[in-house]
Protein backbone atom coordinates (compact mmCIF):
# COMPACT_ATOMS: atom_id res chain seq x y z
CA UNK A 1 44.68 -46.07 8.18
CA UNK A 2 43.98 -44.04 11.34
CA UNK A 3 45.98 -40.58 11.66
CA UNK A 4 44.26 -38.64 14.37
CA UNK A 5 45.22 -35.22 12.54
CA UNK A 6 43.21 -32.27 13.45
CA UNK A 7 43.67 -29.34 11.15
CA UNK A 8 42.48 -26.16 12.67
CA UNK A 9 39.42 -24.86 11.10
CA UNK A 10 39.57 -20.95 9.44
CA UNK A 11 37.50 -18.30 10.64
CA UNK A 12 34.98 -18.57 7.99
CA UNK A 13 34.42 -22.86 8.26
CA UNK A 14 34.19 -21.90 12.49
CA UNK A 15 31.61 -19.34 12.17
CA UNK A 16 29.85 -21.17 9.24
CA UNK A 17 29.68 -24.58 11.49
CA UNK A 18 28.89 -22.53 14.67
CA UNK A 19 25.76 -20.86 12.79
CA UNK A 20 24.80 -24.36 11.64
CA UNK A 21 24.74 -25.60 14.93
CA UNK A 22 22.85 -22.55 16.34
CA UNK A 23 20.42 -23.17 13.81
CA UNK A 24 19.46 -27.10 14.09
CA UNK A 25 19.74 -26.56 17.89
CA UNK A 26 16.84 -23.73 17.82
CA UNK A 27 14.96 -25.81 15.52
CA UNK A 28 15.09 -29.14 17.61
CA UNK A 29 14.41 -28.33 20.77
CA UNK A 30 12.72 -31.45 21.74
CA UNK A 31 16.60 -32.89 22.01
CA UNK A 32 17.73 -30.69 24.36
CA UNK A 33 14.91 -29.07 26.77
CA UNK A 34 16.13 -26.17 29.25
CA UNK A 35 19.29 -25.68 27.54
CA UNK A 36 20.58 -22.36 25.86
CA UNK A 37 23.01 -21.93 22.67
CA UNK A 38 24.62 -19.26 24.60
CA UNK A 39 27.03 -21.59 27.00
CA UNK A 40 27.18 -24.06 24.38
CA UNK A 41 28.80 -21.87 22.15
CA UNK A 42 30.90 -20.66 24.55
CA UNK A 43 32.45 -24.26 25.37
CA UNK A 44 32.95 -24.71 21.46
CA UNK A 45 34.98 -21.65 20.77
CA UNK A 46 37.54 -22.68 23.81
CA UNK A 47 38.01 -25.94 22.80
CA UNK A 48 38.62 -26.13 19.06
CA UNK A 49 39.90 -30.23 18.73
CA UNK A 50 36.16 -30.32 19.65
CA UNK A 51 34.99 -28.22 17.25
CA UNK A 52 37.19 -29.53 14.55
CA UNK A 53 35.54 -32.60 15.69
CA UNK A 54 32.17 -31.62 15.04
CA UNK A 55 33.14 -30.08 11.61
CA UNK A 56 33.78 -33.72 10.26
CA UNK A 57 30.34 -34.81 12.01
CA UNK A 58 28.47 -32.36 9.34
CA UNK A 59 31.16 -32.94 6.76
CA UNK A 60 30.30 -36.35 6.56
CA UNK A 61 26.28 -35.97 7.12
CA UNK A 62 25.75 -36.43 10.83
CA UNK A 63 24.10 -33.63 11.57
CA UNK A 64 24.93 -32.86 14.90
CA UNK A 65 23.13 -31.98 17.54
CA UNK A 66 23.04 -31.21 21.80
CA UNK A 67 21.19 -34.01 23.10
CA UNK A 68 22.39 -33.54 26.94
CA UNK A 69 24.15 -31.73 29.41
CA UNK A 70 26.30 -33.37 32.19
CA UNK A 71 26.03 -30.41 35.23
CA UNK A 72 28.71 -32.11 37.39
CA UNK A 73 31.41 -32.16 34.67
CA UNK A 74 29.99 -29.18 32.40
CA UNK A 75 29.87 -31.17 29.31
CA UNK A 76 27.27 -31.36 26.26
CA UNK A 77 26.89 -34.10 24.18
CA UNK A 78 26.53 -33.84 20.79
CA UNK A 79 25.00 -36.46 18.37
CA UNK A 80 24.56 -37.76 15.23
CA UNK A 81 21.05 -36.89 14.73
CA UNK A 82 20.85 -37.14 10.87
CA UNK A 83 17.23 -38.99 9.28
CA UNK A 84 19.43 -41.73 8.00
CA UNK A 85 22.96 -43.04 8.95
CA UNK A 86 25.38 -40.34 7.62
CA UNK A 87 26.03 -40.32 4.25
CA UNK A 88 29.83 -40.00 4.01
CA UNK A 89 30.44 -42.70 6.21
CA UNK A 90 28.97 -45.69 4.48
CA UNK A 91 30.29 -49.00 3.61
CA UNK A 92 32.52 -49.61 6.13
CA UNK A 93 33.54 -52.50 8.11
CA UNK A 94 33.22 -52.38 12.23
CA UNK A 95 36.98 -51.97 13.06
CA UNK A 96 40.50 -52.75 11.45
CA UNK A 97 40.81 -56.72 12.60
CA UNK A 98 37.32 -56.58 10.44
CA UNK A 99 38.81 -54.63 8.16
CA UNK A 100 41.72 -56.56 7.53
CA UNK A 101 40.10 -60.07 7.11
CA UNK A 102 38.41 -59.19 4.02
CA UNK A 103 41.13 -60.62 1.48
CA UNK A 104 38.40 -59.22 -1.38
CA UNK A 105 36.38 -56.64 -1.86
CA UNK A 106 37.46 -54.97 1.05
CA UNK A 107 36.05 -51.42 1.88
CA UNK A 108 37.66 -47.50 1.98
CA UNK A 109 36.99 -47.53 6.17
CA UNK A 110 36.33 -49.17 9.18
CA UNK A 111 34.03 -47.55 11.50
CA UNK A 112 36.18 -47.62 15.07
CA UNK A 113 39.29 -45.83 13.24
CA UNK A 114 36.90 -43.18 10.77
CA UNK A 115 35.44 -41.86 14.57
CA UNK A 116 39.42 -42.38 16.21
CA UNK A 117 40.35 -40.29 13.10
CA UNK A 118 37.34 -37.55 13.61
CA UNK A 119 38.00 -37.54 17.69
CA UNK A 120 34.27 -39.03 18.16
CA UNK A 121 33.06 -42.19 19.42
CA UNK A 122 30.34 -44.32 17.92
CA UNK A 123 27.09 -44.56 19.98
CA UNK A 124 26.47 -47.54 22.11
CA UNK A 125 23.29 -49.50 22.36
CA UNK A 126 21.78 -47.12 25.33
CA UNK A 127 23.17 -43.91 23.69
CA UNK A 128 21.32 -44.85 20.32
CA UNK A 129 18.07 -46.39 21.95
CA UNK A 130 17.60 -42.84 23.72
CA UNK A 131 18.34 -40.88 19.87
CA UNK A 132 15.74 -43.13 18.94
CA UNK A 133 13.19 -42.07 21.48
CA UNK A 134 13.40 -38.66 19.77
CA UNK A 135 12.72 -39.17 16.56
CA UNK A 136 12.46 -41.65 13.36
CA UNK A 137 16.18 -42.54 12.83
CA UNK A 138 17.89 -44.95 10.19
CA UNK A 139 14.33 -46.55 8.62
CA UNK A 140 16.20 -47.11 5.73
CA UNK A 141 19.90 -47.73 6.67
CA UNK A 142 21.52 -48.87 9.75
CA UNK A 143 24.00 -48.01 12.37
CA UNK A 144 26.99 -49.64 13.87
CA UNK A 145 27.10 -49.93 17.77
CA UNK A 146 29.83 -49.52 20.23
CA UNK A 147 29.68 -53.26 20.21
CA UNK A 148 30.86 -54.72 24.27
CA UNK A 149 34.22 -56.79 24.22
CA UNK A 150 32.64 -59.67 25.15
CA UNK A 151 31.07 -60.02 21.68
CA UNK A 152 33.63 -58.25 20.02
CA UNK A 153 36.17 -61.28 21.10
CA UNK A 154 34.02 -63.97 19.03
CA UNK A 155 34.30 -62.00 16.14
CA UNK A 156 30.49 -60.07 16.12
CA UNK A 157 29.28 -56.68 16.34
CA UNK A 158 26.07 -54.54 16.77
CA UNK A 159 24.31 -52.10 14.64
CA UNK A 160 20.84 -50.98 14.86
CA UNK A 161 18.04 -49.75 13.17
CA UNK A 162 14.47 -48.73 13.53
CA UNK A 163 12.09 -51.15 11.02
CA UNK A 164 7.98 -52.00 11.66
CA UNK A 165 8.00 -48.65 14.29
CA UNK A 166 10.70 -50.85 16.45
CA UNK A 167 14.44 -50.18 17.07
CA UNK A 168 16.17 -53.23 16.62
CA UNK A 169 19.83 -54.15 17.53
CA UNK A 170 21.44 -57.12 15.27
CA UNK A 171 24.87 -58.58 15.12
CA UNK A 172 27.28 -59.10 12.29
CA UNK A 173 30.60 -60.21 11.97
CA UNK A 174 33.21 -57.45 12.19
CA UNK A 175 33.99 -58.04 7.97
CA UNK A 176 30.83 -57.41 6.67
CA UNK A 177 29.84 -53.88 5.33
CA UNK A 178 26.81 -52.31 3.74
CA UNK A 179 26.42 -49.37 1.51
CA UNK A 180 23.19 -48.60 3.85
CA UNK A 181 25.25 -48.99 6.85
CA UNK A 182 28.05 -46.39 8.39
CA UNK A 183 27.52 -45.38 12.18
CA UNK A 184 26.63 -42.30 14.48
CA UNK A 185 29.09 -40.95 16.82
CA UNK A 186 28.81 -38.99 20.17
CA UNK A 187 30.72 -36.01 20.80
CA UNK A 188 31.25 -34.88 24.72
CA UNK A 189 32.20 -31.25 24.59
């Protein structure tokens, strides 16, 4: 199920994504305050994995976004920071054990290989509490969660969404899926 296969982008996706991301950036600037596109896109050109990266994040309806800069290592994070949880990642279990226990009905994905596959990571509980301090996120669907090993062992996992004006982390087991649930990823570039 997983491959891990980047496939360079062309000129015309790179500058097409590039002035996508230029253009939600300068339109949320609330996410990112005191930061300028100029570096950013700088970092993106050299490294295109990361770029390639971010290409399946809008592909698949994440709408990324900066949401931080780390000073000491030089790295921005990128988001998730669509309304609801992106689109062209939905029912999917948590990971492949999850995955694989379904003997019916069993889903296209899982969510820990799709973001292997697309070179992201999904967000954890602290990474998706702070999206939600910057704006309405997943009233309608929800999210799976970096879930810690601890639970992961006994067979649960988190997601979150944001119901009654509250964000609110659950647990499932792995199996289950939703066609209202997918998950966000985080992107350090």
């Amino acid at each position: 199920m997983t491959m891990s296969v980047t496939t360079p982008l062309s000129a015309e996706q790179r500058d097409e994504l590039l002035n996508i991301l230029k253009t939600r950036f300068e339109r949320n600037t609330n996410r990112h305050k005191g930061l300028d596109w100029a570096p950013i896109q700088v970092k993106l050109e050299a490294n295109p994995d990361k770029l390639w990266s971010l290409y399946e994040m809008e592909r698949t309806g994440g709408e990324p976004d900066v949401l931080g800069h780390d000073g000491q290592l030089g790295e921005y994070l990128f988001v998730d920071c669509s309304a609801e949880s992106p689109q062209g990642r939905r029912s999917c279990c948590y990971d492949r054990e999850g995955w694989e226990a379904r003997k019916e009905n069993r889903p296209a994905h899982n969510a820990v290989d799709m973001a292997t596959d697309m070179g992201i990571t999904l967000l954890n509980e602290d990474q998706y509490r702070a999206l939600q301090c910057l704006g309405t996120f997943d009233a309608k669907t929800s999210s799976w969660l970096k879930t810690p090993a601890a639970i992961r062992k006994q067979g649960g996992a988190l997601y979150g969404d944001l119901r009654y004006g509250q964000v609110f982390v659950y647990h499932n087991g792995v199996q289950s899926y939703y066609a209202a649930r997918a998950f966000r990823g985080a992107l350090e570039v």
